[in-house]
Structure formats: structure tokens, C-alpha cells
C-alpha atoms as a PDB file:
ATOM      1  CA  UNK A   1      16.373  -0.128  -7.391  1.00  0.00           C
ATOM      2  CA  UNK A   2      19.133  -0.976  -4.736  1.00  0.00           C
ATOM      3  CA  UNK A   3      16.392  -3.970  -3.695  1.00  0.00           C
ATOM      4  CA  UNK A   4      16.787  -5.472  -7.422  1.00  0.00           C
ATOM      5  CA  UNK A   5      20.423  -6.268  -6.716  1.00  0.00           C
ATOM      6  CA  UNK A   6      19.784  -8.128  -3.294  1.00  0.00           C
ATOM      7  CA  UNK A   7      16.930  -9.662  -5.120  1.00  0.00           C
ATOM      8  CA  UNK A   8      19.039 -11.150  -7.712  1.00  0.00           C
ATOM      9  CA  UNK A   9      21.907 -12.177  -4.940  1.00  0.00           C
ATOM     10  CA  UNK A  10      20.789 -13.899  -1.615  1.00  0.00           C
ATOM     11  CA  UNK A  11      24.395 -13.828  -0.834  1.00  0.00           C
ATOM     12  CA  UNK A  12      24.200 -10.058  -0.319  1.00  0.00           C
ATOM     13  CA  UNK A  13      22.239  -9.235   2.963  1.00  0.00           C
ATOM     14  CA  UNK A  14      22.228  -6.626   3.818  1.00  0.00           C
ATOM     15  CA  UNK A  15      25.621  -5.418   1.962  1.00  0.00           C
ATOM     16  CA  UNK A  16      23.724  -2.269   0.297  1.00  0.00           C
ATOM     17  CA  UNK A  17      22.621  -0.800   3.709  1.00  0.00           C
ATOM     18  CA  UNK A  18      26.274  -1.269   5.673  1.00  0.00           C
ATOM     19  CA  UNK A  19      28.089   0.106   2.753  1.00  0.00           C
ATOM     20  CA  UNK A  20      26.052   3.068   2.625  1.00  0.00           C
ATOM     21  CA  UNK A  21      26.528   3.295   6.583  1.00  0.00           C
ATOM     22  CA  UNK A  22      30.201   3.461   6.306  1.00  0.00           C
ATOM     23  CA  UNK A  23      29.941   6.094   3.910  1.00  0.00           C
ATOM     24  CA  UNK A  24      27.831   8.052   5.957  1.00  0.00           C
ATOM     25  CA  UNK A  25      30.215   7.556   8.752  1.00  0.00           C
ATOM     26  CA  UNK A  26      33.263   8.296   6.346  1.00  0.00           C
ATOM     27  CA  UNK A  27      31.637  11.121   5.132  1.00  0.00           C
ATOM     28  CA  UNK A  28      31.118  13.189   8.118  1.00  0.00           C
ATOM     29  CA  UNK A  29      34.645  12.596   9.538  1.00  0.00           C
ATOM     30  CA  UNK A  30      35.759  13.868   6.247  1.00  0.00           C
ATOM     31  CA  UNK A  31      33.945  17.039   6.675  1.00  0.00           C
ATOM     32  CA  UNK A  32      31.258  16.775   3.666  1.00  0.00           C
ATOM     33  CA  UNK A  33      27.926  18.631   4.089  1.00  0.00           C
ATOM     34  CA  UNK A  34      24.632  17.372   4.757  1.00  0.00           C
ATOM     35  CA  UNK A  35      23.759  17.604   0.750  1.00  0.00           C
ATOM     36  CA  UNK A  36      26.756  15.281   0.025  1.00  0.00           C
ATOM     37  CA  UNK A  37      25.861  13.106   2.517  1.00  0.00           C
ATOM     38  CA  UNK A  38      22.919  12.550   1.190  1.00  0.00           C
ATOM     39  CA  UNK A  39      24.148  11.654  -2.005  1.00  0.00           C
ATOM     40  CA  UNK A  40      26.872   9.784  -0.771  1.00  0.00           C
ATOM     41  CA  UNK A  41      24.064   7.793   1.083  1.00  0.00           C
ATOM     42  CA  UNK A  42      22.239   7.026  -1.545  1.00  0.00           C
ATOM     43  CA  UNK A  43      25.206   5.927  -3.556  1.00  0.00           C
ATOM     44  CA  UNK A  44      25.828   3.579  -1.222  1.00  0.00           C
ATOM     45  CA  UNK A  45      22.558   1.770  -1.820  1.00  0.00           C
ATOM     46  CA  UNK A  46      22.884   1.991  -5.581  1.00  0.00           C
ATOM     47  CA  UNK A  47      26.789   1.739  -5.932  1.00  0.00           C
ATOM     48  CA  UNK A  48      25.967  -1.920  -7.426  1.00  0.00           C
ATOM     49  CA  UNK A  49      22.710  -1.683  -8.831  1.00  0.00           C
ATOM     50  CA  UNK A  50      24.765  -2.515 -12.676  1.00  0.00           C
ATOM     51  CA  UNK A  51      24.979  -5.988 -11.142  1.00  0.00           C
ATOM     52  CA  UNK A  52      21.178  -6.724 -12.669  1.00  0.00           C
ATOM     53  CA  UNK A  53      22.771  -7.127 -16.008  1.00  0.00           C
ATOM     54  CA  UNK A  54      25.631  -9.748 -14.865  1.00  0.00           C
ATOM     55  CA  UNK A  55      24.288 -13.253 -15.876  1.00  0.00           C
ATOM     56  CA  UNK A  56      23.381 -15.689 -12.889  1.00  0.00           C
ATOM     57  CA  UNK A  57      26.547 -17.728 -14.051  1.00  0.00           C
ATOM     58  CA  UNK A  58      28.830 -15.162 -13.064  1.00  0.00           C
ATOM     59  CA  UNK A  59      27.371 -13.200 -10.325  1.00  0.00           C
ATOM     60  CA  UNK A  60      26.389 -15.933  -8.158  1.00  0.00           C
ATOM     61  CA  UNK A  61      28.943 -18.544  -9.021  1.00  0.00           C
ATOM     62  CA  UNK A  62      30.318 -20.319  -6.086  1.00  0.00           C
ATOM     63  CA  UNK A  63      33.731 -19.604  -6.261  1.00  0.00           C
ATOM     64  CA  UNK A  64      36.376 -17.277  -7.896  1.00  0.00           C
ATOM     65  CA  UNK A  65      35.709 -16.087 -10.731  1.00  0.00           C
ATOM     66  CA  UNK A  66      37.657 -17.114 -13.932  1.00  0.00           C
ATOM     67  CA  UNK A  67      39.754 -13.699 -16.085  1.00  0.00           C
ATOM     68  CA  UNK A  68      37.136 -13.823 -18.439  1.00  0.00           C
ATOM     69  CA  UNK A  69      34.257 -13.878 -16.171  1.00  0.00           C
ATOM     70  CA  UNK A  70      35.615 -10.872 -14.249  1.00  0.00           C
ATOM     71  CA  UNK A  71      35.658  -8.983 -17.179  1.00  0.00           C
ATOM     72  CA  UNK A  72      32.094  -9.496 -17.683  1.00  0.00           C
ATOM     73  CA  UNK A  73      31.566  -8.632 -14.105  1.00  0.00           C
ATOM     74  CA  UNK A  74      33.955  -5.291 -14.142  1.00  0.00           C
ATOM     75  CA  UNK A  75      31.143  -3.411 -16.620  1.00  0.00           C
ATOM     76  CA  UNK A  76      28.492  -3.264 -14.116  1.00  0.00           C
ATOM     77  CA  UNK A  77      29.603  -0.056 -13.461  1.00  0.00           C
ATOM     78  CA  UNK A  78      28.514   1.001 -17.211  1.00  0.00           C
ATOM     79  CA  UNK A  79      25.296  -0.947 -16.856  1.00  0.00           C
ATOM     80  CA  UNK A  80      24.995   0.938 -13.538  1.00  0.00           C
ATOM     81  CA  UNK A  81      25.547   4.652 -15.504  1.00  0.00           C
ATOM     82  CA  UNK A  82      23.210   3.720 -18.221  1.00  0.00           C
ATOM     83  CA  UNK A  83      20.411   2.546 -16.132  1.00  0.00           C
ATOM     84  CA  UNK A  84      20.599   5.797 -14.173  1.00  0.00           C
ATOM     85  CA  UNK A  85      20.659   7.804 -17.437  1.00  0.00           C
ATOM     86  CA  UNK A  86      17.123   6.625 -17.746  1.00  0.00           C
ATOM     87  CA  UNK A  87      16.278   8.289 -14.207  1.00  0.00           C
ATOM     88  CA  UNK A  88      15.516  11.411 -13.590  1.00  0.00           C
ATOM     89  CA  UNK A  89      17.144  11.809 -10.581  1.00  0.00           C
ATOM     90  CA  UNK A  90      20.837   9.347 -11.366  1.00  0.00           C
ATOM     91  CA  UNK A  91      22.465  12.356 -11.459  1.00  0.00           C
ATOM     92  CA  UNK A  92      22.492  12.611  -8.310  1.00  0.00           C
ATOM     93  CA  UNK A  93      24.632   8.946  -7.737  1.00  0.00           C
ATOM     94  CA  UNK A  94      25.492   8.566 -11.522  1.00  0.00           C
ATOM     95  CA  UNK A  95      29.126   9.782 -10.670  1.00  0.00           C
ATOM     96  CA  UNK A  96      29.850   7.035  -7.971  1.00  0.00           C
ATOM     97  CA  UNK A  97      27.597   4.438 -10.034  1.00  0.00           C
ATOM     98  CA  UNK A  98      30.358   4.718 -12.220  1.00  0.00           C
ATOM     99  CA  UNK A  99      33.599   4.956 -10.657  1.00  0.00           C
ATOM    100  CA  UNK A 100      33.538   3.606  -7.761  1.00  0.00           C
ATOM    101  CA  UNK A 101      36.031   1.025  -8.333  1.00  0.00           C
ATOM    102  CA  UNK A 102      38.568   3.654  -9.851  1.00  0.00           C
ATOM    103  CA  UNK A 103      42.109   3.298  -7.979  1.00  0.00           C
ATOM    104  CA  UNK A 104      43.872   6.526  -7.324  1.00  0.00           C
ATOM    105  CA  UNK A 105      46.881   5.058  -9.164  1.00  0.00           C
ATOM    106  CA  UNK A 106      44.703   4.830 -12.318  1.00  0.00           C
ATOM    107  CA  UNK A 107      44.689   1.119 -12.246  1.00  0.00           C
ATOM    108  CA  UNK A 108      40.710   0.558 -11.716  1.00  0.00           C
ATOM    109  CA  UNK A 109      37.925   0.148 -13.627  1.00  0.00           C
ATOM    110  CA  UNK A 110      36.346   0.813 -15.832  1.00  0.00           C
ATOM    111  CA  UNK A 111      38.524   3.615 -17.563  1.00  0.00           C
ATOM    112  CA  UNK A 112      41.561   3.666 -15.517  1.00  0.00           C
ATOM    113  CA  UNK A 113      41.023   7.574 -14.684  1.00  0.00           C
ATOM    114  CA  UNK A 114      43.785   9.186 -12.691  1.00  0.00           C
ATOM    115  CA  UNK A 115      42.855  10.150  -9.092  1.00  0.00           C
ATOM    116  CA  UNK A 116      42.335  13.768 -10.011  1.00  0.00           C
ATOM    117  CA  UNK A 117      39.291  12.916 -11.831  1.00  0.00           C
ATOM    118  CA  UNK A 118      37.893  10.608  -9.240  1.00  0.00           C
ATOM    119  CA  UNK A 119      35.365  12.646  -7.090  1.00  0.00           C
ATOM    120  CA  UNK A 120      35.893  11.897  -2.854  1.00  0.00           C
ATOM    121  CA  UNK A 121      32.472  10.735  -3.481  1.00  0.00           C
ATOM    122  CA  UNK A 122      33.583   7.872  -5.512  1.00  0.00           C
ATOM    123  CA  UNK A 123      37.101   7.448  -3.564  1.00  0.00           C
ATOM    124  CA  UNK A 124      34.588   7.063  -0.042  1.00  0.00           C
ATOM    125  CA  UNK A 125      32.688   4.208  -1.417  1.00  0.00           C
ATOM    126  CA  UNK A 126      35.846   2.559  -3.163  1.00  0.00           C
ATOM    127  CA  UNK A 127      37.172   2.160   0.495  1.00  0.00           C
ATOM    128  CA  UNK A 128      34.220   1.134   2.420  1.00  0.00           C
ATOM    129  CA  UNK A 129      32.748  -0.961  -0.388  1.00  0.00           C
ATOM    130  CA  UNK A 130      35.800  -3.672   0.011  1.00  0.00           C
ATOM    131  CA  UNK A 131      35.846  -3.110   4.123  1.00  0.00           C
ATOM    132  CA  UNK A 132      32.421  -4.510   3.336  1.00  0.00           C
ATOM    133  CA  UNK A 133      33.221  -6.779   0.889  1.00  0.00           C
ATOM    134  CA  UNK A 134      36.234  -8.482   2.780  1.00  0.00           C
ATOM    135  CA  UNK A 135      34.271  -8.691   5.971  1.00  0.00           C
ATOM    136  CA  UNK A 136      31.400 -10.954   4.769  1.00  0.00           C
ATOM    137  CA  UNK A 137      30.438 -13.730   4.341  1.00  0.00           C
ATOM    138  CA  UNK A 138      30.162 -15.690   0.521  1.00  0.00           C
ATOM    139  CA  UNK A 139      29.778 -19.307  -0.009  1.00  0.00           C
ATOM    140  CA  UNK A 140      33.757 -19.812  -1.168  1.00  0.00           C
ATOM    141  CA  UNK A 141      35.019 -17.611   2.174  1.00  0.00           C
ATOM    142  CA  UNK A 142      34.565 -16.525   5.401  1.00  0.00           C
ATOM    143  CA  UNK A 143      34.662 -12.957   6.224  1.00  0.00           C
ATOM    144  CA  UNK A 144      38.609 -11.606   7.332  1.00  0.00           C
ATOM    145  CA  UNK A 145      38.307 -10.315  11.081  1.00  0.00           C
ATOM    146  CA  UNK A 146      37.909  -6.489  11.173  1.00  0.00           C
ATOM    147  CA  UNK A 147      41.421  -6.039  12.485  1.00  0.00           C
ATOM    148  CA  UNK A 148      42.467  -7.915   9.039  1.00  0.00           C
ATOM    149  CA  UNK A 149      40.539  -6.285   6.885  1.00  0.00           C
ATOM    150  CA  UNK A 150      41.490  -2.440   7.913  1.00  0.00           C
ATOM    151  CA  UNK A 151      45.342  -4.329   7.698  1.00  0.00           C
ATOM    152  CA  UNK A 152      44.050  -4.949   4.002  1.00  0.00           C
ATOM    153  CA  UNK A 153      42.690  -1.189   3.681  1.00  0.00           C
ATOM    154  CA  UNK A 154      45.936   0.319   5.022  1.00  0.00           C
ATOM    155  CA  UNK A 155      47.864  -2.342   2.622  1.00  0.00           C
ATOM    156  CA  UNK A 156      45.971  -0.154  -0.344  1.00  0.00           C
ATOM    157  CA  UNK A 157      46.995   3.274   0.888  1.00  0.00           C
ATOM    158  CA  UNK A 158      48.150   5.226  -2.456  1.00  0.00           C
ATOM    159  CA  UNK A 159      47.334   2.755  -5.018  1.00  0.00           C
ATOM    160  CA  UNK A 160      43.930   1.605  -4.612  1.00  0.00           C
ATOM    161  CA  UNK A 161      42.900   3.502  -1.834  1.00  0.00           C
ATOM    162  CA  UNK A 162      43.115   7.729  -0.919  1.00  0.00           C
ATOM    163  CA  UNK A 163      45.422   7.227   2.176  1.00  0.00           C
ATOM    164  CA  UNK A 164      43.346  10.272   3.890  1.00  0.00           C
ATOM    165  CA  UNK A 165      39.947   8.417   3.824  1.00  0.00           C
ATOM    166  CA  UNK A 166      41.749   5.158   5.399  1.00  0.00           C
ATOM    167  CA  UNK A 167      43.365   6.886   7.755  1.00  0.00           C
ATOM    168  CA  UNK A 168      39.750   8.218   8.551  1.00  0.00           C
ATOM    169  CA  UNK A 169      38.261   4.942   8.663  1.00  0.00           C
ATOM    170  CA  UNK A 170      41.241   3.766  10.800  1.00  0.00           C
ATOM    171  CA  UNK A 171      40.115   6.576  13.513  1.00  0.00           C
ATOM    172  CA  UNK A 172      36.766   5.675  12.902  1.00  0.00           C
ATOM    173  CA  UNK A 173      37.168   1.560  14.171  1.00  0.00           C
ATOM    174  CA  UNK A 174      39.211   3.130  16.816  1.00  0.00           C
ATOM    175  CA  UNK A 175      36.905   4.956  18.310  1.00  0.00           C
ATOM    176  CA  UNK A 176      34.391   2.094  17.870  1.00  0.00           C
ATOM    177  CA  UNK A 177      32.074   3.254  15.418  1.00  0.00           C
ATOM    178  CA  UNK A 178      31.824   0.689  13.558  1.00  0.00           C
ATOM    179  CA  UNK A 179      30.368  -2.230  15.416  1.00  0.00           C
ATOM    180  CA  UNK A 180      26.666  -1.358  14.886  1.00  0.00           C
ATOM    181  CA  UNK A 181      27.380  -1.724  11.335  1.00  0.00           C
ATOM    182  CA  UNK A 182      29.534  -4.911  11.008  1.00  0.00           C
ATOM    183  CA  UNK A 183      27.506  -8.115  10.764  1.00  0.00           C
ATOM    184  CA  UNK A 184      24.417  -6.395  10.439  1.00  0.00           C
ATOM    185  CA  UNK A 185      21.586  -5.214   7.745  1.00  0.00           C
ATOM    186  CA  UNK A 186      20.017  -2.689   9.523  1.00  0.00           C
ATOM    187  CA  UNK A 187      20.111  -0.966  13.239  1.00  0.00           C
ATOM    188  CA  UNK A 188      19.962  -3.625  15.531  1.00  0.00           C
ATOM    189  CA  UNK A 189      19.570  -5.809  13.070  1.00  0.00           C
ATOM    190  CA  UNK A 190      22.400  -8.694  12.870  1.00  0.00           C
ATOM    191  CA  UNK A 191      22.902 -11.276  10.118  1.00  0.00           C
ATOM    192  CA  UNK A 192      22.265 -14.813  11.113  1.00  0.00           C
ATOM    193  CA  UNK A 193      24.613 -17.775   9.670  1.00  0.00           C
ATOM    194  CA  UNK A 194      22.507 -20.308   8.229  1.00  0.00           C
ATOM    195  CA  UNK A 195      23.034 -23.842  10.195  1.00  0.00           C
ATOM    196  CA  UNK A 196      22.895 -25.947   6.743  1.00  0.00           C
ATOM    197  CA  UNK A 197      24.684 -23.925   4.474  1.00  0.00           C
ATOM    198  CA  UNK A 198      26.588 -21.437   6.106  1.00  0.00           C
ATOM    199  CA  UNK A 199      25.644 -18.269   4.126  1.00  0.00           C
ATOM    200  CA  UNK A 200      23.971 -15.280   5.477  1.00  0.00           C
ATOM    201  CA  UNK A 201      20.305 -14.908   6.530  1.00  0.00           C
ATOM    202  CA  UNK A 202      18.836 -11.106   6.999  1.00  0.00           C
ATOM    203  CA  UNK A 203      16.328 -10.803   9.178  1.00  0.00           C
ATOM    204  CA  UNK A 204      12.984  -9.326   7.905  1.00  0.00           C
ATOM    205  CA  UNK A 205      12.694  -6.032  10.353  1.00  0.00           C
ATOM    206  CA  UNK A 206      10.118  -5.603  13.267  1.00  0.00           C
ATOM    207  CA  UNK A 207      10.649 -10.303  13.633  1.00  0.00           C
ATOM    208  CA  UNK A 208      10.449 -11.500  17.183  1.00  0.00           C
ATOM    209  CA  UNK A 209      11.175 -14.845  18.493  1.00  0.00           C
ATOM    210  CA  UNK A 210       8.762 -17.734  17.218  1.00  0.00           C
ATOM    211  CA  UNK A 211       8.564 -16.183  13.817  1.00  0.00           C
ATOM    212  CA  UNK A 212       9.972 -18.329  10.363  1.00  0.00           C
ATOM    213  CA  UNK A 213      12.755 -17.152   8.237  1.00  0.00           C
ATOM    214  CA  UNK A 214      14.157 -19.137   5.145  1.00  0.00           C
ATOM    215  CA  UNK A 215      17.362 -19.246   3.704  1.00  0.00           C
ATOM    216  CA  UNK A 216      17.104 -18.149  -0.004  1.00  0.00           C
ATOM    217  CA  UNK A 217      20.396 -19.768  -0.605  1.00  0.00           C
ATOM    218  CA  UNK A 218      19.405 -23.358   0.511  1.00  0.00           C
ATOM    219  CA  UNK A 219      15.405 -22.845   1.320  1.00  0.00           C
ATOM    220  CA  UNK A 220      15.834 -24.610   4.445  1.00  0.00           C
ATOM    221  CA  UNK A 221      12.692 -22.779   6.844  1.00  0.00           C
ATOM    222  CA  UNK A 222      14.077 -21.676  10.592  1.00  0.00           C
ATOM    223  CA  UNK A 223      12.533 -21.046  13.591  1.00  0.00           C
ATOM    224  CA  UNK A 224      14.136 -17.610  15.033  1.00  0.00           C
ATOM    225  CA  UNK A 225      14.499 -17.873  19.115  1.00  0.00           C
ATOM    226  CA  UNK A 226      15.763 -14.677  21.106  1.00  0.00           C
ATOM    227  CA  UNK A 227      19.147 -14.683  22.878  1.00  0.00           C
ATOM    228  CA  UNK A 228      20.525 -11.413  24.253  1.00  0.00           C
ATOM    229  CA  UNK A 229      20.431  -8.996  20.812  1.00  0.00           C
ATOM    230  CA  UNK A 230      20.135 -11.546  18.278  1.00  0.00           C
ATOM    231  CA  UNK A 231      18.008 -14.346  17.508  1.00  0.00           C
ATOM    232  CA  UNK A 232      18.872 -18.216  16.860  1.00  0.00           C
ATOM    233  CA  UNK A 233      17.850 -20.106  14.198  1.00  0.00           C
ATOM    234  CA  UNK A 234      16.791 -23.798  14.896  1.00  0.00           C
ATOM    235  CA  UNK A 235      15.924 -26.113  11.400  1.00  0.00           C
ATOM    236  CA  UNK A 236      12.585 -27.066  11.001  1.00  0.00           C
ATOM    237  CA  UNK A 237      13.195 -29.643   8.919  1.00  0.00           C
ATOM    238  CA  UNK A 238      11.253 -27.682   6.211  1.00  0.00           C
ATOM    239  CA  UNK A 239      11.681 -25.436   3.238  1.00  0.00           C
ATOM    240  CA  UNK A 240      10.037 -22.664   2.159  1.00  0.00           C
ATOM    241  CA  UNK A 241       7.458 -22.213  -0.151  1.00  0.00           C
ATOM    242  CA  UNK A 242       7.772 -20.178  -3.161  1.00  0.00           C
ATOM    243  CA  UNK A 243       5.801 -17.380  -1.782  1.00  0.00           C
ATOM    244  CA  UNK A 244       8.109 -17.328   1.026  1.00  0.00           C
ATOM    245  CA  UNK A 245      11.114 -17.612  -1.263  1.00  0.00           C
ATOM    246  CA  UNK A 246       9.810 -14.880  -2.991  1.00  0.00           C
ATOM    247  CA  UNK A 247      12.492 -11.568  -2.277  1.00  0.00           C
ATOM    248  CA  UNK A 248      10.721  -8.464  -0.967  1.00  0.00           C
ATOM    249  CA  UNK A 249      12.314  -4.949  -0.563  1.00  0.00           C
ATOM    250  CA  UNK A 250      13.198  -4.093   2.827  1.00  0.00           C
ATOM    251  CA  UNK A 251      11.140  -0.852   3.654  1.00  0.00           C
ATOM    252  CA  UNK A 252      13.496  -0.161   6.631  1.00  0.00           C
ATOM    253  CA  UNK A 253      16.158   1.278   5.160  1.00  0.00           C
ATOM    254  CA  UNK A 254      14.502   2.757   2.174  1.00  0.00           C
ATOM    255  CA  UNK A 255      12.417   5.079   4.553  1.00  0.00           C
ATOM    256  CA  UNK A 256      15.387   6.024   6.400  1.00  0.00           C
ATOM    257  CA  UNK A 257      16.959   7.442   3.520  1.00  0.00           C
ATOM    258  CA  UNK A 258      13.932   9.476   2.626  1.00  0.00           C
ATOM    259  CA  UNK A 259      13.403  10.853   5.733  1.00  0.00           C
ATOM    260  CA  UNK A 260      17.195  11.965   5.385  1.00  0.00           C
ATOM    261  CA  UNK A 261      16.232  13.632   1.845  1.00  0.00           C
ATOM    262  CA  UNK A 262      17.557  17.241   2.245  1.00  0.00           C
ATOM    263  CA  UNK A 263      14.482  19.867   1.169  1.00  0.00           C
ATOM    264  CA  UNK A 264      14.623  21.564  -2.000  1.00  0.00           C
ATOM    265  CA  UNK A 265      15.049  25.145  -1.211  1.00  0.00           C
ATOM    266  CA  UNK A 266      15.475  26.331  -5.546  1.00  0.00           C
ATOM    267  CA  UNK A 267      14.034  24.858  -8.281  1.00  0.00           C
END
């Protein structure tokens, strides 16, 4: 489901797998168990899987985004909620599906609950969602420096943000555990800038140097060269064909959070 959403955005590389990352990472220095871990996890990869039902207009327009539009794009949340009421298992994410962009001074969306009502859950992936968000890449900005963006998060502290889980995060970039994540769409994985349009390119896992990527944002077709952990990408002068325009789930990620999938021990 999470790999609809990344279909639908090129723009979004990756975005799914670091937010759920940080949430992981938040998570544990917050003290949650393994079970909400888990969840919190997995809410990380569906936290905007609502965004299927925002027309192409508005979800990949390249620029800000008008009052009216953002309206439209502040109920994927409730497209979110009602997809997963259709899945046996969304209760298990439904909650963070839904609020995650509730601000503990009551000023989010999309019902303005107080912060009482917002589960840490939903108040872990409202903080590392925009760390993500602020940090990357889109086709109107570049991504603020991580130094500017936890500025921005510690700017937030008691009206968008719970100042606890900053502070948290804060500790967290501190003690560096955050660089595997930043820039990246899986371990050891990092985003490449496209040369002709400047958006992100994810790597397809287990590539090596000589293999082909395209840019689903332009189509342009790359040759990928090694260079210490990354790779390169040098223009063929080509574009890709439809078949290799066509989006594909990355497997990666999805069987790391099954293999993560605490047993049942009641039914």
C-alpha cells in the first residue's frame, strides 16, 4: 500500500522508508516497546498512503500550493482512515493514518484535537514526518541543511511539536544517529540528484556500477558508476522506455518490516 503513494509521486524516494526510520529511532529513545514499535514502523510507511486520492494537479504540482488546493490536500488523512477501514489489519496504523498532522496546540488537521487526544504514536510521526519533509528535495526547493531543519523542529516546540520528542530527536542527531537515514531510501542506499532535472533518483536495491536507472520525473536513462558509497550517474543521452518507467515496489524495505512483525502469542 505504502508503494501506491511513491508510485503516484516520483518526487518521493524513498520518503516512506526514512520516515518510518526516524520513528523507529524516536521510538526507542522514548522508551516504547517492541509491539509499538512495530506499529509505529509500519505507520511510518503508511502515514501518507490517503495521498492516492489527491488529484495529480495538486499532489505533484510544481510549486506551492494555492489555499484552496491545500485544503484538498489536508483530507488525505480521512482518505488514509477510510482506506484502512477496509483492511483488516488498519487498526493497527489507523490511529496515526489519521492524525498525524494534529498539533499539540490543537491547531492541525484534520479535527484540530487537543494534545491529550493525540496518541505519542501520532505526535512521533508528526515530528519526524516534517524533519523528513524539510530535508528533501522537491522540484520548487532544495532540502534545509540538517542543522536548519532540527532549528525548524525546536522552532515548533509546544505548538506543533511535543517538546519531549524534539528534545529526543535533538539527542538523537547529536549522537549521530541520524546520518544513515538522511539522503537515503534504504541502508546504504543514498538518493542520487538527477543531472537534468535536479529531483531525486532512488536506487533500485542490490544495483552495481554499469547498471541503468531513469529518472521518472524527466525519463532521462543514466548510467550508475561507483565512487566510494554511492554511485554517479552519467546521461546517456536516452530515455526510458515505458516498461522501464513503469514504478515497481521496492521489496527491500517491505521484507524488513515483516521480518520485524512481532509473533502473535493470543488470538
Amino acid at each position: 500500500m505504502s508503494s501506491m503513494v511513491e508510485a503516484r509521486d516520483a518526487y518521493t524516494g524513498g520518503h516512506l522508508w526514512r520516515v518510518a526510520q526516524y520513528a523507529k529511532l524516536l521510538g526507542a529513545k522514548a522508551g516504547l516497546s517492541d509491539d509499538e514499535l512495530f506499529r509505529l514502523t509500519l505507520g511510518g510507511f503508511l502515514h501518507d498512503v490517503g495521498k492516492v486520492g489527491i488529484p495529480d494537479r495538486i499532489l505533484l504540482k510544481n510549486g506551492p500550493l494555492t489555499e484552496e488546493e491545500f485544503e484538498t490536500m489536508k483530507t488525505h488523512p480521512l482518505i488514509g482512515r477510510d482506506l484502512l477501514r477496509q483492511h483488516p489489519l488498519g487498526e493497527l496504523v489507523i490511529e496515526v493514518v489519521t492524525y498525524h498532522h494534529e498539533w499539540i496546540d490543537g491547531d492541525g488537521y484534520p479535527e484540530g484535537i487537543p494534545a491529550g487526544e493525540i496518541s505519542i504514536l501520532s505526535r512521533i510521526i508528526g515530528v519526524v514526518d516534517v524533519f523528513d519533509a524539510v530535508t528533501s528535495a522537491r522540484p520548487y526547493h532544495r532540502g534545509m541543511p540538517v542543522e536548519k531543519a532540527l532549528s525548524f523542529l525546536e522552532a515548533g516546540k509546544a505548538t506543533q511539536f511535543d517538546p519531549k520528542l524534539v528534545e529526543a530527536f535533538l539527542s538523537l542527531a547529536a549522537e549521530d544517529k541520524l546520518r544513515h537515514v538522511v539522503g537515503h531510501s534504504h541502508e546504504d542506499r543514498p538518493l542520487l540528484e538527477c543531472p537534468a532535472c535536479g529531483p531525486v533518483i532512488a536506487v533500485p536495491g542490490r544495483s552495481k556500477s554499469g547498471d541503468s536507472v531513469v529518472c521518472r520525473s524527466c525519463t532521462g536513462k543514466f548510467r550508475l558508476h561507483a565512487e566510494a558509497d554511492t554511485f554517479v550517474p552519467e546521461m546517456t543521452g536516452e530515455h526510458g522506455s515505458p516498461e522501464e518507467l513503469r514504478p515497481r515496489p521496492d521489496m527491500d524495505p517491505i521484507e524488513d518490516v515483516l521480518a520485524a512483525a512481532p509473533s502473535c502469542v493470543s488470538c
